[in-house]
N, C-alpha and C. Protein backbone atom coordinates (compact mmCIF):
# COMPACT_ATOMS: atom_id res chain seq x y z
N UNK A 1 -40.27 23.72 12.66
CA UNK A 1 -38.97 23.16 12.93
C UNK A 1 -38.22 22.99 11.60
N UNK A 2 -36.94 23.18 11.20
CA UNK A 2 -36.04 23.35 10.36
C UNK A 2 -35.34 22.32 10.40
N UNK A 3 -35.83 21.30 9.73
CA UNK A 3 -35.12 19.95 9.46
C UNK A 3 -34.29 19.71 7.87
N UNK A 4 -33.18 20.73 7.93
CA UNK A 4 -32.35 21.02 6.85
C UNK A 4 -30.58 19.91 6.93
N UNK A 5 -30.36 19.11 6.02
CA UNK A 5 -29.48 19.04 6.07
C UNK A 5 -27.72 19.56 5.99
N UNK A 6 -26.92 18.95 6.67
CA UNK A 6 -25.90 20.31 7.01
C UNK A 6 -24.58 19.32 6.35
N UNK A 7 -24.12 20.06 5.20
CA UNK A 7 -23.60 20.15 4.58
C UNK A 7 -21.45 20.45 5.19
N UNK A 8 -21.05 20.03 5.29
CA UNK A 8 -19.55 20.42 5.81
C UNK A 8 -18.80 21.46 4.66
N UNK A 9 -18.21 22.29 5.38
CA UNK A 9 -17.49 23.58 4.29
C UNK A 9 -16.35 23.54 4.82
N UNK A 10 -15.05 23.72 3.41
CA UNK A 10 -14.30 24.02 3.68
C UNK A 10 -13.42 24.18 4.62
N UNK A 11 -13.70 25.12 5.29
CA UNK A 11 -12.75 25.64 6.60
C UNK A 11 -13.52 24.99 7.84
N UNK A 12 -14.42 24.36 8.44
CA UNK A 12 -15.07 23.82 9.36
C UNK A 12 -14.84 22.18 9.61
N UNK A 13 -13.86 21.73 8.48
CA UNK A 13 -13.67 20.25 9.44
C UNK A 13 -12.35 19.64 9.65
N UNK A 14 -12.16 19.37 10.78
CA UNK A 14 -11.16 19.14 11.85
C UNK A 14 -10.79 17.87 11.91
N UNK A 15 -9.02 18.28 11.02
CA UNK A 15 -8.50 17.10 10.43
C UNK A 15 -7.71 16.29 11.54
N UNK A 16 -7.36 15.01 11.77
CA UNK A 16 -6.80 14.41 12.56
C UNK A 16 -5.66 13.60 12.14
N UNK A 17 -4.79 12.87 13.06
CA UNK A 17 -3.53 12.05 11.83
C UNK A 17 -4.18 10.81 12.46
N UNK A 18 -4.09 9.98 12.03
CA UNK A 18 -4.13 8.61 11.80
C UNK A 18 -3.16 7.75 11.98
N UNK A 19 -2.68 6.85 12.65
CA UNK A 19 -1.44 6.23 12.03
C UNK A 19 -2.01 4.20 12.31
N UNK A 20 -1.63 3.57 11.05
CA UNK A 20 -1.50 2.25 11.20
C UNK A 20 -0.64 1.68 10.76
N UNK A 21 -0.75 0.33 11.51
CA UNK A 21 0.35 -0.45 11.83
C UNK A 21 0.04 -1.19 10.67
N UNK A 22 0.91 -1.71 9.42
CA UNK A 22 0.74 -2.81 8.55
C UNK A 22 1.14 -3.78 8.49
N UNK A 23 1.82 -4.22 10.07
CA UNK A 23 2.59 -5.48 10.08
C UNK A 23 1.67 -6.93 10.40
N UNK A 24 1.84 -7.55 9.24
CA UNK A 24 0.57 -8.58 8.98
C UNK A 24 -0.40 -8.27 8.23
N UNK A 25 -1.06 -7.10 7.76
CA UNK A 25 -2.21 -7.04 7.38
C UNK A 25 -2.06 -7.27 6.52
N UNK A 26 -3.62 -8.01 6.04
CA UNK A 26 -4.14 -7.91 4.56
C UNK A 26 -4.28 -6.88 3.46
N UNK A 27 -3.55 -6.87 2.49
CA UNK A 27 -3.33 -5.81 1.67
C UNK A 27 -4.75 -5.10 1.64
N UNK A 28 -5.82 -5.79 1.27
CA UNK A 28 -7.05 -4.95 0.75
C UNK A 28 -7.84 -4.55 1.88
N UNK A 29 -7.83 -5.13 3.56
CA UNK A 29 -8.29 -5.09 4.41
C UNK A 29 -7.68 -3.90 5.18
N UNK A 30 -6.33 -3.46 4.80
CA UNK A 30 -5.88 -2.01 5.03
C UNK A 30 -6.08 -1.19 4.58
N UNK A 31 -6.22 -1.15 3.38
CA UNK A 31 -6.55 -0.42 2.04
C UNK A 31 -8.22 0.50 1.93
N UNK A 32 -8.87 -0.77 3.12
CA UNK A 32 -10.03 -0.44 2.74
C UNK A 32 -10.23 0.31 3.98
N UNK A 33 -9.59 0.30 5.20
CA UNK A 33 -9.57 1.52 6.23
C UNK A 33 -9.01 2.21 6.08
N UNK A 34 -7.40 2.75 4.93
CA UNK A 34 -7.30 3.97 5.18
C UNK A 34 -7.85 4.45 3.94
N UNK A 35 -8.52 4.17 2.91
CA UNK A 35 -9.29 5.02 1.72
C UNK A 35 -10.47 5.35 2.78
N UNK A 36 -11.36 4.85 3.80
CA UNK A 36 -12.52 5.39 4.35
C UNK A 36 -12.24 6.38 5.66
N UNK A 37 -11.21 6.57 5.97
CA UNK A 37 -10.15 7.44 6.75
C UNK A 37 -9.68 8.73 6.36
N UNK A 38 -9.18 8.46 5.01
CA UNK A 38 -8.80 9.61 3.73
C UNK A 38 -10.31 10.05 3.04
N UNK A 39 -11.28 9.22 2.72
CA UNK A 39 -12.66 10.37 2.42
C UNK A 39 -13.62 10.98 3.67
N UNK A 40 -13.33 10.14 4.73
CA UNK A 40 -14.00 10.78 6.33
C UNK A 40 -15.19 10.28 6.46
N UNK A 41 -15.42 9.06 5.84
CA UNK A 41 -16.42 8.21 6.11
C UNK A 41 -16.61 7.90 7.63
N UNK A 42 -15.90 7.73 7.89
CA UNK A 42 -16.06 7.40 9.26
C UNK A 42 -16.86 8.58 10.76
N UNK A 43 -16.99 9.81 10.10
CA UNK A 43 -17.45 10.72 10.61
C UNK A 43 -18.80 11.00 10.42
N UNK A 44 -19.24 11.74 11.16
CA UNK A 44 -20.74 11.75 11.08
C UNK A 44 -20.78 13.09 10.34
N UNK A 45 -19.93 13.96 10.51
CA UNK A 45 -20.09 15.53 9.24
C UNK A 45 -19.58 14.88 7.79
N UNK A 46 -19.19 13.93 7.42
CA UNK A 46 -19.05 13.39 5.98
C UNK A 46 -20.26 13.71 4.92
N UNK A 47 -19.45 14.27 3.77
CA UNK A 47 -20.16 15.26 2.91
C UNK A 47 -19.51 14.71 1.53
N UNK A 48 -20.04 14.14 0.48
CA UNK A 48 -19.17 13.23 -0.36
C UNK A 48 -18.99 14.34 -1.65
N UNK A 49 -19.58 15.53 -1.68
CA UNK A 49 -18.46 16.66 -2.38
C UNK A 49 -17.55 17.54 -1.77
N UNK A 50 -17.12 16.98 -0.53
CA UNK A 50 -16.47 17.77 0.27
C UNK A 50 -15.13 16.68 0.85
N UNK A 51 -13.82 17.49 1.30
CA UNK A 51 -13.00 16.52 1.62
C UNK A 51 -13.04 16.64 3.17
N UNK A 52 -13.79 15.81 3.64
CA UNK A 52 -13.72 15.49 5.31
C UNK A 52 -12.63 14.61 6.09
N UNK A 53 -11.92 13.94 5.31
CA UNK A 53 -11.14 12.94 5.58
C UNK A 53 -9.99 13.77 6.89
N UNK A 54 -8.87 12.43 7.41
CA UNK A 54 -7.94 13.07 8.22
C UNK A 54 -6.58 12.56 7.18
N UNK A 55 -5.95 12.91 7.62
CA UNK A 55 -4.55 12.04 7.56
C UNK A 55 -4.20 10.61 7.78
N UNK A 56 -3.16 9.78 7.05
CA UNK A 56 -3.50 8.81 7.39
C UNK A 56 -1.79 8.42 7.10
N UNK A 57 -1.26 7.63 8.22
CA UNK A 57 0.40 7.59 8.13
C UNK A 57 0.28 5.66 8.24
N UNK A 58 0.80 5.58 7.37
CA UNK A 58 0.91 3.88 7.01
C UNK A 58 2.04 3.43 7.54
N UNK A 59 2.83 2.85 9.00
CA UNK A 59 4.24 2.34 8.73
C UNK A 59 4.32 0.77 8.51
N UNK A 60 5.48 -0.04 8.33
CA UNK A 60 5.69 -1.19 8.19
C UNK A 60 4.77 -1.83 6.77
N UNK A 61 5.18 -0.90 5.81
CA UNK A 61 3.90 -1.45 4.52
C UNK A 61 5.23 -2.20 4.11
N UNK A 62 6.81 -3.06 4.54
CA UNK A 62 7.19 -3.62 4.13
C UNK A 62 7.18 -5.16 4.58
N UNK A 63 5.55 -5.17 5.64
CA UNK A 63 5.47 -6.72 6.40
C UNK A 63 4.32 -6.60 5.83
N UNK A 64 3.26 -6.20 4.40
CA UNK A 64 1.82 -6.32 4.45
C UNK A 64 1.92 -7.68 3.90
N UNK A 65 0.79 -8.47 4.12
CA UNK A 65 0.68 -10.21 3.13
C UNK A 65 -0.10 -9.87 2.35
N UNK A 66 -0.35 -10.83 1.21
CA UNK A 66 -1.78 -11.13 0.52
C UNK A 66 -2.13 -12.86 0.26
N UNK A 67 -3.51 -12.88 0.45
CA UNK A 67 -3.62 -14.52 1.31
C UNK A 67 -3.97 -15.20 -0.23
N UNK A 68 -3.43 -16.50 0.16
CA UNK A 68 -3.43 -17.45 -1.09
C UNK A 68 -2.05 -17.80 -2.03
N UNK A 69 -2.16 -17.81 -2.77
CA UNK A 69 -0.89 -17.70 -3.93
C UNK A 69 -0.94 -16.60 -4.63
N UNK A 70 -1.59 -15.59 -3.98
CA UNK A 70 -2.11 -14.22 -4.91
C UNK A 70 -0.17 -13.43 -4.97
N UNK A 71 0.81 -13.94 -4.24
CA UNK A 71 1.93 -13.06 -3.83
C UNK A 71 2.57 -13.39 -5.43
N UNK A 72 2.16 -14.67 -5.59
CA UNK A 72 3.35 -14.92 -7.10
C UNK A 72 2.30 -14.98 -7.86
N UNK A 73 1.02 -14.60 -8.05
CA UNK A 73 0.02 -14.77 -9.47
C UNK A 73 0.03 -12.86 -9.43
N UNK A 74 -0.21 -11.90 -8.45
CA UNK A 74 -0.60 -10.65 -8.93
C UNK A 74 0.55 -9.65 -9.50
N UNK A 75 0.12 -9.25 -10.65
CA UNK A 75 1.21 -8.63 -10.87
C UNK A 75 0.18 -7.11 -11.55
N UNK A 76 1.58 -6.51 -11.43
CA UNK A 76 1.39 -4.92 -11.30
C UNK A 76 1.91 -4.24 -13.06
N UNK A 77 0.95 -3.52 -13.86
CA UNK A 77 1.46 -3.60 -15.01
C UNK A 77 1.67 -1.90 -15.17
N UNK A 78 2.61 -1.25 -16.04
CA UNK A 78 2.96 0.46 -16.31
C UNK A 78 3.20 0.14 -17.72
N UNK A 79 2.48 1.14 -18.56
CA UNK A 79 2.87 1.75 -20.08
C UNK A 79 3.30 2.79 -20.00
N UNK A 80 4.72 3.06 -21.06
CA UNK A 80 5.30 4.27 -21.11
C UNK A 80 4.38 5.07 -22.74
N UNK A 81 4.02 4.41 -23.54
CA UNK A 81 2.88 4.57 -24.49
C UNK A 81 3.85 4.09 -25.97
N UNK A 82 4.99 3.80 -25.65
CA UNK A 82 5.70 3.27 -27.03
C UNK A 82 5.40 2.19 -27.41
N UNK A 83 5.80 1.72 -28.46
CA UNK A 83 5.45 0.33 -29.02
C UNK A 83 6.66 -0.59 -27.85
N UNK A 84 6.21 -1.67 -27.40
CA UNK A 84 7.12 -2.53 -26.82
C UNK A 84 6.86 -1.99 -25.24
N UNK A 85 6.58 -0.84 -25.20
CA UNK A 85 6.62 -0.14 -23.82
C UNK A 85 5.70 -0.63 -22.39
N UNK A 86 5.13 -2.03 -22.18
CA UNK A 86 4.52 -2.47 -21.39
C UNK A 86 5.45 -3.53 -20.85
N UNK A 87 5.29 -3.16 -19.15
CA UNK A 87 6.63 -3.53 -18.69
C UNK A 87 5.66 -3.72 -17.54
N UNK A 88 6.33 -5.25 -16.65
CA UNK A 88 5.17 -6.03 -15.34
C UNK A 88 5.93 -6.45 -14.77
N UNK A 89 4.89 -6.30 -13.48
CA UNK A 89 6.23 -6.75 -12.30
C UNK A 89 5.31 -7.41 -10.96
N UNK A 90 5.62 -8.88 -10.66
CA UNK A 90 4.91 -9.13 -9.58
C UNK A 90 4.77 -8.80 -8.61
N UNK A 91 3.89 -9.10 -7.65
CA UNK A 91 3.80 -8.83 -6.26
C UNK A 91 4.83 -8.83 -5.26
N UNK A 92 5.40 -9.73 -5.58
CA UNK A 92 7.07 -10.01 -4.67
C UNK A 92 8.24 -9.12 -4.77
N UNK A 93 8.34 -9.23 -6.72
CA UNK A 93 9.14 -8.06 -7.12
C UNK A 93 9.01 -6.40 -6.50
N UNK A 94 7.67 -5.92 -6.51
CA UNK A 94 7.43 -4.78 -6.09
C UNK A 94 7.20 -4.87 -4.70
N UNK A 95 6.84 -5.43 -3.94
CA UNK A 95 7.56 -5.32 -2.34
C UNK A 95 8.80 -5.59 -2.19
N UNK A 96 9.89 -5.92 -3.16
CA UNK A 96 11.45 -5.89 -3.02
C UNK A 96 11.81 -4.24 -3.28
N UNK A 97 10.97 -4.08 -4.37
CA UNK A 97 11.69 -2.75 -4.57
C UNK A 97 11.49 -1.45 -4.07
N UNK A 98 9.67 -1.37 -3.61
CA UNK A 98 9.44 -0.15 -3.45
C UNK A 98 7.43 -1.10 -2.40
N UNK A 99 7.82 -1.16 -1.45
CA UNK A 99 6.75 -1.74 -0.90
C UNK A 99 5.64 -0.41 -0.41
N UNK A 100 5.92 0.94 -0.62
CA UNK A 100 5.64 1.82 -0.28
C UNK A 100 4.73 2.14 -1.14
N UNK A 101 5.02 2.29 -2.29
CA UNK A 101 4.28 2.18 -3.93
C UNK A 101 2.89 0.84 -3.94
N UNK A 102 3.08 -0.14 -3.51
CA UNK A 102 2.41 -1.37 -3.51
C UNK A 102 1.10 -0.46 -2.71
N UNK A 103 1.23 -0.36 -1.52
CA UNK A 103 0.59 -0.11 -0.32
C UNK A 103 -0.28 1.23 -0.72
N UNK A 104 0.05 2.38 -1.46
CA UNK A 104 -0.25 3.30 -2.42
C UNK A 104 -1.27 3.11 -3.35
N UNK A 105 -0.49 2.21 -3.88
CA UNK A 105 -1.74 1.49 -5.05
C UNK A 105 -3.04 1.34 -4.96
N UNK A 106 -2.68 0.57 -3.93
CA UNK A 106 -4.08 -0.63 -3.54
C UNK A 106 -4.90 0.85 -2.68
N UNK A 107 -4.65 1.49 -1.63
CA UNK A 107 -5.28 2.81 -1.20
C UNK A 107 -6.00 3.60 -2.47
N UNK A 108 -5.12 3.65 -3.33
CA UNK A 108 -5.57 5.27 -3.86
C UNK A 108 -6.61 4.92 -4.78
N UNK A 109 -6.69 3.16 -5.33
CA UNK A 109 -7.59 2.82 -6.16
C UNK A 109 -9.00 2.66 -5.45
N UNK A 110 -8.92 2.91 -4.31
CA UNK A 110 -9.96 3.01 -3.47
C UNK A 110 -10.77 3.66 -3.64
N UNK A 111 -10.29 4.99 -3.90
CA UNK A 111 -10.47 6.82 -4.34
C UNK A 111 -11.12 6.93 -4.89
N UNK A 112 -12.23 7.76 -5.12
CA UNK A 112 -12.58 8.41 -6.30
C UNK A 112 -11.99 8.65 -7.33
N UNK A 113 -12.00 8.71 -8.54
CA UNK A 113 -11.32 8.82 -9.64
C UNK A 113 -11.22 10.46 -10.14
N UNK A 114 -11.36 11.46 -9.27
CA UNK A 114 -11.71 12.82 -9.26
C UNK A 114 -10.90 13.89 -8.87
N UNK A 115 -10.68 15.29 -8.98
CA UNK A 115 -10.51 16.30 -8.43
C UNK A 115 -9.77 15.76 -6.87
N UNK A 116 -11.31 15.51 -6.33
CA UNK A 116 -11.06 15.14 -4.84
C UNK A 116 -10.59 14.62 -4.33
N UNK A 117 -10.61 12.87 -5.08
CA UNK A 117 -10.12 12.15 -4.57
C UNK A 117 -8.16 11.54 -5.23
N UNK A 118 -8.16 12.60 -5.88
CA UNK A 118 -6.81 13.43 -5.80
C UNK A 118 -5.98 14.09 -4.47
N UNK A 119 -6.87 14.86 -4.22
CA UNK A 119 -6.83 15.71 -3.36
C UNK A 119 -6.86 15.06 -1.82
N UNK A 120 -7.80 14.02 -1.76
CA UNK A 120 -7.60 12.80 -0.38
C UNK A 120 -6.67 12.05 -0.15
N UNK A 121 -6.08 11.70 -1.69
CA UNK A 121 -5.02 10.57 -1.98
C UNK A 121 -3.74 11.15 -1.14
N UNK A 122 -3.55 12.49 -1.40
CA UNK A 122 -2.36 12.91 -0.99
C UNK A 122 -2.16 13.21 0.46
N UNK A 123 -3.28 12.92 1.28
CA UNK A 123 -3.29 12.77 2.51
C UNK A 123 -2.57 11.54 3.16
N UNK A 124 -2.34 10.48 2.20
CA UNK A 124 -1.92 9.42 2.76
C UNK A 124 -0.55 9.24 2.94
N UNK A 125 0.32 9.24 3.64
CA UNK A 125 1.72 8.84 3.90
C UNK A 125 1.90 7.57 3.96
N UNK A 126 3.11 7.12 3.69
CA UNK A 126 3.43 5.51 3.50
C UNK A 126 4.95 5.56 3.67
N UNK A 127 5.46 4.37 5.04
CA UNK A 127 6.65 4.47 4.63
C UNK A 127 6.73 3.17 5.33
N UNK A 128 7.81 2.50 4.62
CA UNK A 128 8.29 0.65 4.69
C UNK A 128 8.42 0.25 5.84
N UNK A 129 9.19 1.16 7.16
CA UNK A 129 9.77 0.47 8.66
C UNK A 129 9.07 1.31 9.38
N UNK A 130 9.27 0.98 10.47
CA UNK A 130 8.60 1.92 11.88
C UNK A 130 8.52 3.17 11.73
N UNK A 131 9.59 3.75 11.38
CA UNK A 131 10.10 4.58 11.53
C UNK A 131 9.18 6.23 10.30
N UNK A 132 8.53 7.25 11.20
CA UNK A 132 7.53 8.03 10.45
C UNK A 132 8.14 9.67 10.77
N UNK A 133 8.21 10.50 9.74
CA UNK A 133 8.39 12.06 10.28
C UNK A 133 7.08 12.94 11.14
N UNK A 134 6.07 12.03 11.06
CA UNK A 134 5.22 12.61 11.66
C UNK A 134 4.46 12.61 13.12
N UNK A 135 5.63 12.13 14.22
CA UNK A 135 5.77 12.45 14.94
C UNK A 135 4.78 13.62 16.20
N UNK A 136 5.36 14.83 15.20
CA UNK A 136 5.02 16.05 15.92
C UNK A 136 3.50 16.18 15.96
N UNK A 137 2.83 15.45 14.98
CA UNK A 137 1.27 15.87 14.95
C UNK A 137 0.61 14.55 15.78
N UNK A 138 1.04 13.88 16.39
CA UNK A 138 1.21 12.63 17.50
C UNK A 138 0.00 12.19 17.03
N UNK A 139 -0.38 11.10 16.03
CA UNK A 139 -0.84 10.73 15.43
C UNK A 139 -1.78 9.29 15.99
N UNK A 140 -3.09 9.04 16.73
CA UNK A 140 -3.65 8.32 17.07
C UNK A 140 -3.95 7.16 16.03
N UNK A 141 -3.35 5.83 16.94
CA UNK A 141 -3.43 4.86 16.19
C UNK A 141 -4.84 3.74 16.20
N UNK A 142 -5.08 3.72 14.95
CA UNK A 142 -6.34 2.82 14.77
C UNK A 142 -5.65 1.23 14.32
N UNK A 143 -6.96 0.59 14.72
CA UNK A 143 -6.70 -0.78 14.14
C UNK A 143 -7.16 -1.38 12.98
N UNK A 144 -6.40 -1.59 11.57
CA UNK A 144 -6.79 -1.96 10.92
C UNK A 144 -8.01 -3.27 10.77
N UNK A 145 -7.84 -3.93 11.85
CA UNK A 145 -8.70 -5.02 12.08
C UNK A 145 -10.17 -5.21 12.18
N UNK A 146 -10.90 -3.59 13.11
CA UNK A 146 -11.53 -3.19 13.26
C UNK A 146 -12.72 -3.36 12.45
């Protein structure tokens, strides 16, 4: 008997869309279902040099919370590499400006730091209100809660 493990390739795994709801959720408690959504953990052909993951469409990332006083202590920092060039912006600030980016963040740091998980990251869609272009690929909704 041939008790070989089976490996997922390329062209053999069958991507799906995803879509969740972020109204209410916990920033890291979303974060942490759609990064295991985007590598295909959740599947039983999951192959961790391989990208098994589905799609994953985020709406309402402009109602996500974070619990505690973490909303006015976390802040989000970017270097442009000049002298003076480190520039921060809190949690509040960056859900005013771009809550889409926030919701991004916290996902992609999920990731592998790799090729791949490059390549998973960009599976993820994110957009602030209900409202999604992806539609047409009628996108089964999971519960972040889960």
């Amino acid at each position: 008997m041939n008790k070989s493990t089976h490996y997922a390739k390329k062209g053999e795994v069958e991507r799906k869309w995803l879509l969740i709801d972020a109204d209410g959720a916990t920033l890291g408690r979303l974060a942490t279902v759609a990064a295991m959504a985007l590598r295909g953990k959740n599947k039983p052909q999951y192959t961790p040099n391989a990208d098994t993951g589905d799609f994953v469409v985020v709406i309402n990332a402009d109602k996500v919370v974070l619990s505690g006083n973490k909303a006015d202590a976390k802040r989000y920092w970017r270097y442009s590499g000049w002298l003076g060039g480190m520039h921060f912006e809190s949690f509040k600030e960056a859900m005013a400006k771009h809550p889409e980016r926030v919701v991004e963040h916290a996902v992609k740091g999920m990731l592998p730091k790799t090729k791949l998980g490059r390549q998973q990251g960009m599976k993820l869609k994110v957009y602030a209100g209900p409202e999604h272009p992806h539609t047409a690929q009628n996108p089964t909704q999971i519960d972040w809660r889960a």
